[in-house]
Each structure stands twice: as C-alpha cells, then as structure tokens.
N, C-alpha and C. Protein backbone atom coordinates (compact mmCIF):
# COMPACT_ATOMS: atom_id res chain seq x y z
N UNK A 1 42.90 151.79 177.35
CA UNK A 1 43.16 152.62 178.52
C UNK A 1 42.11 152.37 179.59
N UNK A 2 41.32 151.95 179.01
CA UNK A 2 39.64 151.86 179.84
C UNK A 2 40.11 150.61 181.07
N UNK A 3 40.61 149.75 180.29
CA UNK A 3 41.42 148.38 181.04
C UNK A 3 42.51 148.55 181.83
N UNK A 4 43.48 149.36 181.35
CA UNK A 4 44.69 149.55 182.24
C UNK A 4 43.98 150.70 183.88
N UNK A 5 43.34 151.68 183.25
CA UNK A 5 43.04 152.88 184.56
C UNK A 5 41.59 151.47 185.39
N UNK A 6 41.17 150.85 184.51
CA UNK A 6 40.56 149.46 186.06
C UNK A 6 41.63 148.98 186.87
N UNK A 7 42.83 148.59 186.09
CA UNK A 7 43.46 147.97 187.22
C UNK A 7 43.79 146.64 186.50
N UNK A 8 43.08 146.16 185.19
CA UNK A 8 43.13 144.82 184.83
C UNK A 8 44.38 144.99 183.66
N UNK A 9 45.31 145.45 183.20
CA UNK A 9 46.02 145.24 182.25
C UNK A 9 47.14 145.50 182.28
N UNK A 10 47.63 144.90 183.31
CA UNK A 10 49.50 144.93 183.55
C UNK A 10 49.62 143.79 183.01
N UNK A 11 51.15 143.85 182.43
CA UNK A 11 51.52 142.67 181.76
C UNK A 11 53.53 142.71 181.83
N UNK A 12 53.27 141.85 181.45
CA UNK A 12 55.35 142.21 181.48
C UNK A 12 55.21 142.13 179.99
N UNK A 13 56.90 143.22 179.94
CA UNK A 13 57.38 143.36 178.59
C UNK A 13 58.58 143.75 179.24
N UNK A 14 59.98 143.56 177.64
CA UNK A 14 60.99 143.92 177.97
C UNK A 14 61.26 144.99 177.08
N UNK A 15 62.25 145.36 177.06
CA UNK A 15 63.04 146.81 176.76
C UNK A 15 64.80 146.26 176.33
N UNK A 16 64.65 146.64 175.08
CA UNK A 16 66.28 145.96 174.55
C UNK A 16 67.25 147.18 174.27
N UNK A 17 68.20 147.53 174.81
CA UNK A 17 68.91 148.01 174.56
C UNK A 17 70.61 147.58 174.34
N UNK A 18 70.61 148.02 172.56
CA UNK A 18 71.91 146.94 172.05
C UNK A 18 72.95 148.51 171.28
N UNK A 19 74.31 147.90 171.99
CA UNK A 19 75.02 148.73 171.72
C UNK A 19 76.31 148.10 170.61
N UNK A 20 76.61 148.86 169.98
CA UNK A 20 77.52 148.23 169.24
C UNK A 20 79.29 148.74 169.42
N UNK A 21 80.04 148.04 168.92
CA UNK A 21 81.27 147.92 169.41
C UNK A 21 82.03 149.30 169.51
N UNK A 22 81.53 150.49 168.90
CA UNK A 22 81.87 151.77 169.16
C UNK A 22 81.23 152.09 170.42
N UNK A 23 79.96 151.26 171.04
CA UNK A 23 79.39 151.99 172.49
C UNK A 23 78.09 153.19 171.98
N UNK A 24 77.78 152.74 170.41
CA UNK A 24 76.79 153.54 170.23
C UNK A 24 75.43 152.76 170.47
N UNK A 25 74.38 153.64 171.04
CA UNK A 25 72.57 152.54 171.16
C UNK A 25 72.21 152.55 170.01
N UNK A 26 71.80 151.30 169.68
CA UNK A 26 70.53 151.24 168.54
C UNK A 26 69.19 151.74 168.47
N UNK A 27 68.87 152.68 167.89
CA UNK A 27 67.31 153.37 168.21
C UNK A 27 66.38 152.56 166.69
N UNK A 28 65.02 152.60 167.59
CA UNK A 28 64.61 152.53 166.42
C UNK A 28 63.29 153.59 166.47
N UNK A 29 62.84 153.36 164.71
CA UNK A 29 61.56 154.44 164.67
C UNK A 29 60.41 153.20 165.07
N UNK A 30 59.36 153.44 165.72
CA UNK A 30 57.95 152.61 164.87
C UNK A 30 57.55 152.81 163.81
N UNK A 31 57.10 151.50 163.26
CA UNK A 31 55.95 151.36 162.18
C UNK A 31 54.88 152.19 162.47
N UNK A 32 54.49 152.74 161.48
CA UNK A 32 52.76 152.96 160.88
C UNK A 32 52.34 152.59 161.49
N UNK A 33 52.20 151.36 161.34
CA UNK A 33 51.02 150.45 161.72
C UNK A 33 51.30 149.68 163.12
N UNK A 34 51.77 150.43 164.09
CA UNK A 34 52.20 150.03 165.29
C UNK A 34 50.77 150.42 166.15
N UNK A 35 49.81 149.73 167.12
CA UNK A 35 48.59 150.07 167.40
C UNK A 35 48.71 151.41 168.83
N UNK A 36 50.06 150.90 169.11
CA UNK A 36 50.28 152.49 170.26
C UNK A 36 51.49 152.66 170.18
N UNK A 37 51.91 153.81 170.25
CA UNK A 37 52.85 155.01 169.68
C UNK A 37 53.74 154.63 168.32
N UNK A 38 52.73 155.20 167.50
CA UNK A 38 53.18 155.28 166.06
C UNK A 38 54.11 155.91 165.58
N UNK A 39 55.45 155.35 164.91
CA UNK A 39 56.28 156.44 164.42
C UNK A 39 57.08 157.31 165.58
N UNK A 40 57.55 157.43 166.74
CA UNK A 40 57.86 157.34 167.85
C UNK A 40 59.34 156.66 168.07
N UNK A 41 60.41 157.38 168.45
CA UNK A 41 61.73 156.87 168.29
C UNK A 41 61.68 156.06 169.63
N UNK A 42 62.38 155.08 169.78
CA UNK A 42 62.67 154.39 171.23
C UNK A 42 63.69 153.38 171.01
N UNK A 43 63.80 152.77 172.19
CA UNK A 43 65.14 151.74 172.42
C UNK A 43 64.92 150.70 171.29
N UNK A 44 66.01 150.11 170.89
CA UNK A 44 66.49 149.18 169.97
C UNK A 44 65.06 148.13 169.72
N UNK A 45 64.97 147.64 171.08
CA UNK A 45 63.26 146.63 170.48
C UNK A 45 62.54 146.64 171.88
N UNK A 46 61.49 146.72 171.60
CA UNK A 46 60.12 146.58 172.91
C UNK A 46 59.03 145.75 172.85
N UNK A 47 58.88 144.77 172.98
CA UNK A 47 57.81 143.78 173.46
C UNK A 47 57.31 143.14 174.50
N UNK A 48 56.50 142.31 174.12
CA UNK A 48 55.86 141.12 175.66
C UNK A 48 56.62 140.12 175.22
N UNK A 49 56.62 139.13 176.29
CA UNK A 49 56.80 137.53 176.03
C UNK A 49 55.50 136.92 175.52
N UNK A 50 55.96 135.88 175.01
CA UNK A 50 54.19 135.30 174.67
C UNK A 50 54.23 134.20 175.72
N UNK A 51 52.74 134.03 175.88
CA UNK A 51 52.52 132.74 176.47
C UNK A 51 52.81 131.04 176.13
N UNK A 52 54.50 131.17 176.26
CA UNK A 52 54.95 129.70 175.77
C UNK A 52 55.66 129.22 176.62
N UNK A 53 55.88 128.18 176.50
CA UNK A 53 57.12 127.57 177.26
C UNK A 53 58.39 128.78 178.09
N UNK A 54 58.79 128.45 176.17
CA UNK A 54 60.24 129.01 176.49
C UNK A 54 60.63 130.49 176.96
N UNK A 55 59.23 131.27 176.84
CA UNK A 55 59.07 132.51 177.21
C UNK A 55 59.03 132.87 178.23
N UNK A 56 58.17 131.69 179.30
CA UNK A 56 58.26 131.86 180.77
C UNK A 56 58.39 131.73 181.33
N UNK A 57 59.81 131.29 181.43
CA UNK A 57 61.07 130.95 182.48
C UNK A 57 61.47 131.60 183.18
N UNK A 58 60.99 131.53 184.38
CA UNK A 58 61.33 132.72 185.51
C UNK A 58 63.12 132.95 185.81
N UNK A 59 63.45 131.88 185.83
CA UNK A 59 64.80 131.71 186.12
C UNK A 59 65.82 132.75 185.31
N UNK A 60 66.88 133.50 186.04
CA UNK A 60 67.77 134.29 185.30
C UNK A 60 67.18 135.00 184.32
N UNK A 61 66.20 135.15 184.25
CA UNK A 61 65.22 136.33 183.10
C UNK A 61 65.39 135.54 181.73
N UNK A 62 65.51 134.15 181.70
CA UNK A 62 65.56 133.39 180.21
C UNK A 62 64.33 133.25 179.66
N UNK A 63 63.28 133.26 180.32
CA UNK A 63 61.88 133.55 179.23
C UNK A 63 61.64 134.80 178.91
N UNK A 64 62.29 136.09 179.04
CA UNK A 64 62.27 137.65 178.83
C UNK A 64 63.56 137.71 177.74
N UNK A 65 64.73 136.70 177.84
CA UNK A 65 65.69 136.81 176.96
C UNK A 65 65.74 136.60 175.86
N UNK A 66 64.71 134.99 176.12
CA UNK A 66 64.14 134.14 174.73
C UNK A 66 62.99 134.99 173.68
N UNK A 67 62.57 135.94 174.51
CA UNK A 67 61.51 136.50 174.32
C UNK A 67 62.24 137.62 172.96
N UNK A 68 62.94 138.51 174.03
CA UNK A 68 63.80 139.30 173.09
C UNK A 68 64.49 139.32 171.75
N UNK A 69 65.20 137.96 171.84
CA UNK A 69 66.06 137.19 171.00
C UNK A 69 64.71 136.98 170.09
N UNK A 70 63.80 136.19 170.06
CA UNK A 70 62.82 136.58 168.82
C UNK A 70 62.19 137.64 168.27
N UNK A 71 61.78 138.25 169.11
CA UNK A 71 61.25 139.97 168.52
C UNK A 71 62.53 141.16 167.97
N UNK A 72 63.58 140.50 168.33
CA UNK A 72 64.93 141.53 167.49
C UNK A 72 64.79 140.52 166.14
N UNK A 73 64.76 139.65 165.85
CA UNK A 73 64.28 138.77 164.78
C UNK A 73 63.10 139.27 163.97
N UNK A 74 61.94 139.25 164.76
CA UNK A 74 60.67 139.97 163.35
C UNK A 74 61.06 141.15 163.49
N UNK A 75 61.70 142.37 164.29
CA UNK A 75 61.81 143.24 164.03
C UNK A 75 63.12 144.21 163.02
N UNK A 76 63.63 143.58 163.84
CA UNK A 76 65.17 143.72 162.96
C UNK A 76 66.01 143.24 162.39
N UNK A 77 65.54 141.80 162.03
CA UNK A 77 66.17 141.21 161.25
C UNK A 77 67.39 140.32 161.82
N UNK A 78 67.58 140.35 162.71
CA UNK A 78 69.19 140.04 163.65
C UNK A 78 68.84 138.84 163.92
N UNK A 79 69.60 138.22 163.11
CA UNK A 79 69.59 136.37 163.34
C UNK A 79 70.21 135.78 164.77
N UNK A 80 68.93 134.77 165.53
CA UNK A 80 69.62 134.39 166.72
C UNK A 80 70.69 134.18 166.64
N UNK A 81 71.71 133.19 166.27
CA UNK A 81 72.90 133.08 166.29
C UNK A 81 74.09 134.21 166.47
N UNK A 82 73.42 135.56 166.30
CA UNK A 82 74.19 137.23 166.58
C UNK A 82 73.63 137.27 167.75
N UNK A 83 72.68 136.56 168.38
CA UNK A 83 72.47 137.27 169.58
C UNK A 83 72.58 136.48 170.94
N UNK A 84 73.29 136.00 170.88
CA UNK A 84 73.24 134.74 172.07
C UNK A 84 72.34 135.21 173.39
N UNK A 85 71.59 134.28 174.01
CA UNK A 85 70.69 134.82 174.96
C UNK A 85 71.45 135.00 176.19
N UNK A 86 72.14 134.56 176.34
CA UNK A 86 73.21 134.23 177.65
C UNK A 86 73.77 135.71 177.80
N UNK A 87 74.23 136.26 176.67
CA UNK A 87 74.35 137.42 176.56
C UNK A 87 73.88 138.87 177.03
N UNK A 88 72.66 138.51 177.02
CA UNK A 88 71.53 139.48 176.95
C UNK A 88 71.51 139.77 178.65
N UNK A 89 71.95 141.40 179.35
CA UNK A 89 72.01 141.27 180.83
C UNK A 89 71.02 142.44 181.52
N UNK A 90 70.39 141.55 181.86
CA UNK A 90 69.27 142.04 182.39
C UNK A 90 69.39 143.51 183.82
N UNK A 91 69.37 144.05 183.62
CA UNK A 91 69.88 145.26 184.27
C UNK A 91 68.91 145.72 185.56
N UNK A 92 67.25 145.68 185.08
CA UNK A 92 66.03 146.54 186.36
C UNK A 92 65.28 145.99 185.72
N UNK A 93 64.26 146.11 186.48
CA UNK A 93 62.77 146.34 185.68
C UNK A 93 62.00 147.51 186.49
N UNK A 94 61.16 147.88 185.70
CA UNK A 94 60.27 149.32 186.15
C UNK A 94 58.96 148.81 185.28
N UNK A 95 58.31 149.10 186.13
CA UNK A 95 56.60 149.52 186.53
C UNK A 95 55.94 150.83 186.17
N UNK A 96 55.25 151.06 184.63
CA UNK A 96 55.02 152.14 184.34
C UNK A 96 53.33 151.83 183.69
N UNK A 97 52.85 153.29 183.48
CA UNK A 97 51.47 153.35 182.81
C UNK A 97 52.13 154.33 181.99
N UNK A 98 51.18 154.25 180.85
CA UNK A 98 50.96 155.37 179.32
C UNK A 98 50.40 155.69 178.81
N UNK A 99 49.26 156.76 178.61
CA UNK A 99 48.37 156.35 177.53
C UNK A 99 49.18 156.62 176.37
N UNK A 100 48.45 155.79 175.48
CA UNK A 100 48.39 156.22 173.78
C UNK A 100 48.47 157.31 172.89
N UNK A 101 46.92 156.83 172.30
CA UNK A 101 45.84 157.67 171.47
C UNK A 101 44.49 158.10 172.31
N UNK A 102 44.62 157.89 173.71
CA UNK A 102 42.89 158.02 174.22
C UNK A 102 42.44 156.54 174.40
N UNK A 103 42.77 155.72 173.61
CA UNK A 103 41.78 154.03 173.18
C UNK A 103 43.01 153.47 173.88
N UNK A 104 44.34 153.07 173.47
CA UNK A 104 44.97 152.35 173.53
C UNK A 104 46.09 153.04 174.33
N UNK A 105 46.68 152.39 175.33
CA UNK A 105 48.08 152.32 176.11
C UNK A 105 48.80 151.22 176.79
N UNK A 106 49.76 151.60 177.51
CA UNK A 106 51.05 150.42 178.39
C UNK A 106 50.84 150.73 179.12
N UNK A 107 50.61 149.60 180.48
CA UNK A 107 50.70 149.32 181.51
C UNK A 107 51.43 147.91 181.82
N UNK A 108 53.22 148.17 182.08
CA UNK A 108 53.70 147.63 182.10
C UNK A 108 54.84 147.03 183.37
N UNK A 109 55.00 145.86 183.31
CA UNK A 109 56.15 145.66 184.05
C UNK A 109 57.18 144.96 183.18
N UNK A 110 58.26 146.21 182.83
CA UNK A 110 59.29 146.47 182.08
C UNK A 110 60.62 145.40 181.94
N UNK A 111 61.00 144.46 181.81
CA UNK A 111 62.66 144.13 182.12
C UNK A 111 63.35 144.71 181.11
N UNK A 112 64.73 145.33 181.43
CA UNK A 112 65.51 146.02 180.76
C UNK A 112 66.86 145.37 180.30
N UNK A 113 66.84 144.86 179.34
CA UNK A 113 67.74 143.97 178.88
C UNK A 113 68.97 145.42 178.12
N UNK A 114 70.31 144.82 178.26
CA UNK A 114 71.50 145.27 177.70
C UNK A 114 72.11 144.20 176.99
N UNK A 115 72.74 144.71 175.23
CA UNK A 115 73.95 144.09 175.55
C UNK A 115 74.84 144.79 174.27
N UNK A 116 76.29 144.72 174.27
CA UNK A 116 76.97 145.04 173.44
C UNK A 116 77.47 144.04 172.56
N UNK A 117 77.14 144.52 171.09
CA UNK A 117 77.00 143.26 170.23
C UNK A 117 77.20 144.07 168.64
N UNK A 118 78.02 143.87 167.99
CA UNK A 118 77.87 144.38 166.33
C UNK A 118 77.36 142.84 165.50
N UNK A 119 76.11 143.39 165.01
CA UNK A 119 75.28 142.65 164.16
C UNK A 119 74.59 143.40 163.31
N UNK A 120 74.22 142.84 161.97
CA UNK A 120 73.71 142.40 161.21
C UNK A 120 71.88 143.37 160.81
N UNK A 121 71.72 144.39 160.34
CA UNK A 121 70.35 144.78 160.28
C UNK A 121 69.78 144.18 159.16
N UNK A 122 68.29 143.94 159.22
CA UNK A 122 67.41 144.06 157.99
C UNK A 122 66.38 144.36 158.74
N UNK A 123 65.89 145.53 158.63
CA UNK A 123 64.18 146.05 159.18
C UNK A 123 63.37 145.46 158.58
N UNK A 124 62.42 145.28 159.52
CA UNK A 124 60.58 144.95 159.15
C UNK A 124 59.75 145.69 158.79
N UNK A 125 59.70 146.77 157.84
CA UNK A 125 58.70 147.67 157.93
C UNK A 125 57.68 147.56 158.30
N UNK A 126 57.24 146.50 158.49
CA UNK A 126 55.80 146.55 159.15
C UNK A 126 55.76 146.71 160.34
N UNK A 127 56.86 146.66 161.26
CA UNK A 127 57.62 146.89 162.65
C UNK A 127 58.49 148.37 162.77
N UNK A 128 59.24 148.39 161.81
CA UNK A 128 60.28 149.68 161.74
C UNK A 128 60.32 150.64 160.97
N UNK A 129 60.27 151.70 160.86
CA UNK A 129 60.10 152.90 160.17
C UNK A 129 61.73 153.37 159.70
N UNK A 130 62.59 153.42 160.84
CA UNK A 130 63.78 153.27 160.35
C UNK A 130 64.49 153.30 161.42
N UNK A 131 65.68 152.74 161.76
CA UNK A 131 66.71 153.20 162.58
C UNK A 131 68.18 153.47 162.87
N UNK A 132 68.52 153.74 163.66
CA UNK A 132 70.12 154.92 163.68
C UNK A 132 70.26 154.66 165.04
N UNK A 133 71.87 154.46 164.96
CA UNK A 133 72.77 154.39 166.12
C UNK A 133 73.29 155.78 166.60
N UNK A 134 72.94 156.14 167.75
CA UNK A 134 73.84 157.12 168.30
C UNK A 134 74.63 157.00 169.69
N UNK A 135 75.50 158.29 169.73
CA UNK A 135 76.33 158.36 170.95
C UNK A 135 75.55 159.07 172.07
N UNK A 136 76.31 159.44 172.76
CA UNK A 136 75.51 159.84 174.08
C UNK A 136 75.23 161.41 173.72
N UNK A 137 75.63 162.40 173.03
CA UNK A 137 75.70 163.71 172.68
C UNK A 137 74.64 163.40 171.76
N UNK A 138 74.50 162.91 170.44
CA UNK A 138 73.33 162.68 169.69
C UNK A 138 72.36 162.41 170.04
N UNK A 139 72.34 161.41 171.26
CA UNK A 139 71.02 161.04 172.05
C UNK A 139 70.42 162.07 172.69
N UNK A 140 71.58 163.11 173.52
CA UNK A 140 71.01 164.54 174.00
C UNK A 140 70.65 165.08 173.12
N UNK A 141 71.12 165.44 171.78
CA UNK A 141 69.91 166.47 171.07
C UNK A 141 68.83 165.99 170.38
N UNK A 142 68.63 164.29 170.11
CA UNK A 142 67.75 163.62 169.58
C UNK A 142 66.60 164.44 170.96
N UNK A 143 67.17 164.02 172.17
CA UNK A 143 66.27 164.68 173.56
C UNK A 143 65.61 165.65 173.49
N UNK A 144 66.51 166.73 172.63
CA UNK A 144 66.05 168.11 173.12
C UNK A 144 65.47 168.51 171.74
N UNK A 145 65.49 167.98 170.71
CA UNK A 145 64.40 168.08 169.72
C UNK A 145 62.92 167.52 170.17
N UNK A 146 62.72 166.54 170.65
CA UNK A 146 61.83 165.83 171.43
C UNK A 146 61.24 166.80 172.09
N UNK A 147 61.74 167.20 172.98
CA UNK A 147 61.39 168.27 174.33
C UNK A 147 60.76 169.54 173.57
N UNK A 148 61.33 170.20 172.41
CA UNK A 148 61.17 171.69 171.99
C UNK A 148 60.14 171.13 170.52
N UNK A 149 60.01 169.87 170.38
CA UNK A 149 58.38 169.23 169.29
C UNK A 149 58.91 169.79 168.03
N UNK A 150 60.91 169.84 168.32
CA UNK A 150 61.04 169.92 166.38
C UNK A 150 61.14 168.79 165.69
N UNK A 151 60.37 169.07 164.45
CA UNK A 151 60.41 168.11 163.22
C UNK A 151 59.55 166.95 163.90
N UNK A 152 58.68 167.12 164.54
CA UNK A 152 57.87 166.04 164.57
C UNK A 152 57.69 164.40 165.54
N UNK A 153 59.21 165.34 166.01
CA UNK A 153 60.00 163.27 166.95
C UNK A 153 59.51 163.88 168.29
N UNK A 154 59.15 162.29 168.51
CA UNK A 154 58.50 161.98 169.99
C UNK A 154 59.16 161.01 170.41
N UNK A 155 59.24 160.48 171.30
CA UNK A 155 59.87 159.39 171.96
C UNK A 155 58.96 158.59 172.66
N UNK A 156 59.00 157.43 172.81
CA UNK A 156 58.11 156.63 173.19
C UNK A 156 58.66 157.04 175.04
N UNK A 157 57.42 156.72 176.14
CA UNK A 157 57.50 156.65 176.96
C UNK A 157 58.25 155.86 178.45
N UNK A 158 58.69 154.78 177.34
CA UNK A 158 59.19 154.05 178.30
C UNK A 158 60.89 154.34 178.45
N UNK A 159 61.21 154.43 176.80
CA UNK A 159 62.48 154.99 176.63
C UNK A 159 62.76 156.38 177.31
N UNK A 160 61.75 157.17 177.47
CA UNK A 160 62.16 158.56 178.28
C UNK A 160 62.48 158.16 179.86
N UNK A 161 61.58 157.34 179.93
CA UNK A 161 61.92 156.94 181.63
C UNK A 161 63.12 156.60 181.74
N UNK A 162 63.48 155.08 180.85
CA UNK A 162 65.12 154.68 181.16
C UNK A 162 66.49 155.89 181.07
N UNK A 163 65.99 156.74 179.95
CA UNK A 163 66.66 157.40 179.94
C UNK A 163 66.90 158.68 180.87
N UNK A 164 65.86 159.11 181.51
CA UNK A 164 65.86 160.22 182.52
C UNK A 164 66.09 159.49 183.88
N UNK A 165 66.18 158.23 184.14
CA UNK A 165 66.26 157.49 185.72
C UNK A 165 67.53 157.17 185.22
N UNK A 166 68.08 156.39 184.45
CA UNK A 166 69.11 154.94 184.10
C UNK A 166 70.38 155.26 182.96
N UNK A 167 69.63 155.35 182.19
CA UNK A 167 70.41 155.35 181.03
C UNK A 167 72.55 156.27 180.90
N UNK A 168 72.47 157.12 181.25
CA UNK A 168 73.85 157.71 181.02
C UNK A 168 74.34 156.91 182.07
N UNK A 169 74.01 156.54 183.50
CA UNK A 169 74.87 155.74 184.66
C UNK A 169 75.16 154.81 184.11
N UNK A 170 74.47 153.94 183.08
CA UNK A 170 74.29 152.73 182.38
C UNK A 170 75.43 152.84 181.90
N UNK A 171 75.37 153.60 180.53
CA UNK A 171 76.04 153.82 179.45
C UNK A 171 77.77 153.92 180.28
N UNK A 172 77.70 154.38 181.41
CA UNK A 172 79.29 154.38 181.62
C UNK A 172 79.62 153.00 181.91
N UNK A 173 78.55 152.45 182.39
CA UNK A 173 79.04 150.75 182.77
C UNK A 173 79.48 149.44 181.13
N UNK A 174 78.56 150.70 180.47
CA UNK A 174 78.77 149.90 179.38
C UNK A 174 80.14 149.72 178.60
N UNK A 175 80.58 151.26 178.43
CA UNK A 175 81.54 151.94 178.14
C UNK A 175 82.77 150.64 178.82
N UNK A 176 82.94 150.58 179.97
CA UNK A 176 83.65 149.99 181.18
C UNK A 176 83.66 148.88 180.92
N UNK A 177 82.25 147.86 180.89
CA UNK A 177 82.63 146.89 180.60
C UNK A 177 82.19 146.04 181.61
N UNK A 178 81.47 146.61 182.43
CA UNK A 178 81.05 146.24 183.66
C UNK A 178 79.72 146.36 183.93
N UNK A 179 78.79 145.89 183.07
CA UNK A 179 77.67 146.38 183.26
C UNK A 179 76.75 145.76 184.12
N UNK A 180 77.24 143.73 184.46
CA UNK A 180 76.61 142.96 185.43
C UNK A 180 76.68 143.95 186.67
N UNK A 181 77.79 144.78 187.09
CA UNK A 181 77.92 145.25 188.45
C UNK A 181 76.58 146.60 188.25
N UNK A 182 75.84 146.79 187.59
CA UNK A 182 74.95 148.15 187.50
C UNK A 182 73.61 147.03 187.94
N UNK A 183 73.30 145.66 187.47
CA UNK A 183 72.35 145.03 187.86
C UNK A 183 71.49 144.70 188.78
N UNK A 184 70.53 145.40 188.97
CA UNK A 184 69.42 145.35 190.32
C UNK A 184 68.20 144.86 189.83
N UNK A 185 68.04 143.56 189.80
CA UNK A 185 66.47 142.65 189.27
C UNK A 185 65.68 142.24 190.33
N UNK A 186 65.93 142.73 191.55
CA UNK A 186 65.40 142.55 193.05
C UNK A 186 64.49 144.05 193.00
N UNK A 187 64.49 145.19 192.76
CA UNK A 187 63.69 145.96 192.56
C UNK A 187 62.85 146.62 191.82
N UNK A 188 61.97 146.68 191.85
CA UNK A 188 60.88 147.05 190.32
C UNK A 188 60.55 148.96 190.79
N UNK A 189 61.00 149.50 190.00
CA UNK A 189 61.11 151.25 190.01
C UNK A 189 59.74 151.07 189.34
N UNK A 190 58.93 151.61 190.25
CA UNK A 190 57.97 152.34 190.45
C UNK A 190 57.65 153.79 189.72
N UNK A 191 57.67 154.15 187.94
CA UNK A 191 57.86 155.36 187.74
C UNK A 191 56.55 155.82 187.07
C-alpha cells in the first residue's frame, strides 16, 4: 500500500467474467493463500498479464486475452481449447485503488473481459477455495449478505465496482446476445 498511495504501483490486470449457457456468472472463492483478499468471493478469474510476448499485445486486447486464457487454466482448470481467445470480449476497463490487509493492495488498470461459454471445471486450491454459478437474483442476495457481514462473505473490490457501475446492463446484453454492442475500450472509468 506504501507503493500504490506513492503513486508507483499501477499495473494492468483483467477481470473474467464467464457465463454459461443458462446465462448464469461463474463466481469464485479465493484461496488461503491468496496474498490480498483472502477467501473473498469475486468474478470468475482476476489477474495481471505477465511480462511476455504474447501477453503484450496491445492490439484488440490479445495480450489481456492470452493472459486470461492462461490464468482460467492455473486457476480453474478450463483447458484452452474451451476457451478460444477470439472469444473472450472485452467490454471497459476501469481504474481503481484497494487496500488489503494494511501491507498489501490493487492499484489497478482493470480490462473486463466477457464471455458465454459451458466448460469444464477442476479448481486449484491453491488459487480457489470454491466456486458457484449464479443468476442475477442469487447474485443480489449473495450482495446483500455481503452488505449486512452475514456468514462471513466479502466480496472482493473490484467485483463490487463492476457490479454496482456495469454488471446487470451487462448481463441483459448477455442474455441478448449482443454484448460487442455494450463495448467501450476507448474509456477507462475512473472509480
């Protein structure tokens, strides 16, 4: 946190959100051993790109896709071949800070990847604690357990944002079928 409130620790990361052929999101829990927000429900998968090649391809968001397409891999098990990158539609990106624990937080610039896809789980526990698909009504009271601190669930920060700015407008595009037309990668939301 000491690094991010200087000013020195923005970084890009993306935000996966994968729906399956009923139109339900994939949530997942964190790992334990996740170094900021432990155990913490959020969108389907969240990472950085690494510093490679194929990761940092500015073009059409294919080094953020490639990026994705491997971390749904150590995390969830979902073999590239279920996930075609071409697939993967990049919707916003947003610009956020978080702290942690006090020591550790995100300071991020977000891309928000979509896509609707029925595949294949095997969790990482060393990544996933567990996860569950819900509808848009489940997601509201997953919310409002969150909000009223029953049983313990928190939500990671970035997922509250998409979901309090983005998410249900989303979800109807998804529903529809139309979700390239919801796509704005020319503006970075400032939240």
């Amino acid at each position: 946190m000491e690094k991010i409130e200087s000013g020195h620790a923005l970084h890009r990361a993306f935000s996966v959100f994968l729906f399956n052929s009923k139109y339900e999101l994939l949530l997942q829990q964190r790992s334990t051993t996740k170094v900021t927000f432990p155990l913490v429900w959020t969108n389907t998968c969240c990472s950085h790109p690494l510093h490679r090649e194929s990761e940092l391809i500015e073009e059409n968001c294919q080094g953020v896709r490639n990026a994705a397409q491997r971390k749904l891999f150590d995390e969830l098990g979902i073999q590239a071949e279920d996930l075609p990158v071409d697939q993967f539609i990049p919707l916003g990106k947003m610009l956020y800070k978080a702290p942690s624990d006090g020591k550790w937080g995100e300071h991020e610039l977000d891309y928000l990847l979509f896509m609707v896809r029925d595949v294949k789980l095997n969790p990482n526990p060393e990544e996933v604690s567990d996860v569950k698909y819900v509808n848009r009504d489940e997601l509201k009271r997953l919310i409002k357990k969150a909000d009223d601190g029953e049983g313990g669930i928190k939500l990671s920060p970035w997922f509250r944002l998409v979901v309090d700015n983005f998410l249900m407008g989303w979800w109807d595009h998804v529903e529809q079928g139309t979700l390239k037309e919801a796509a704005d990668m020319k503006t970075i939301h400032k939240l």
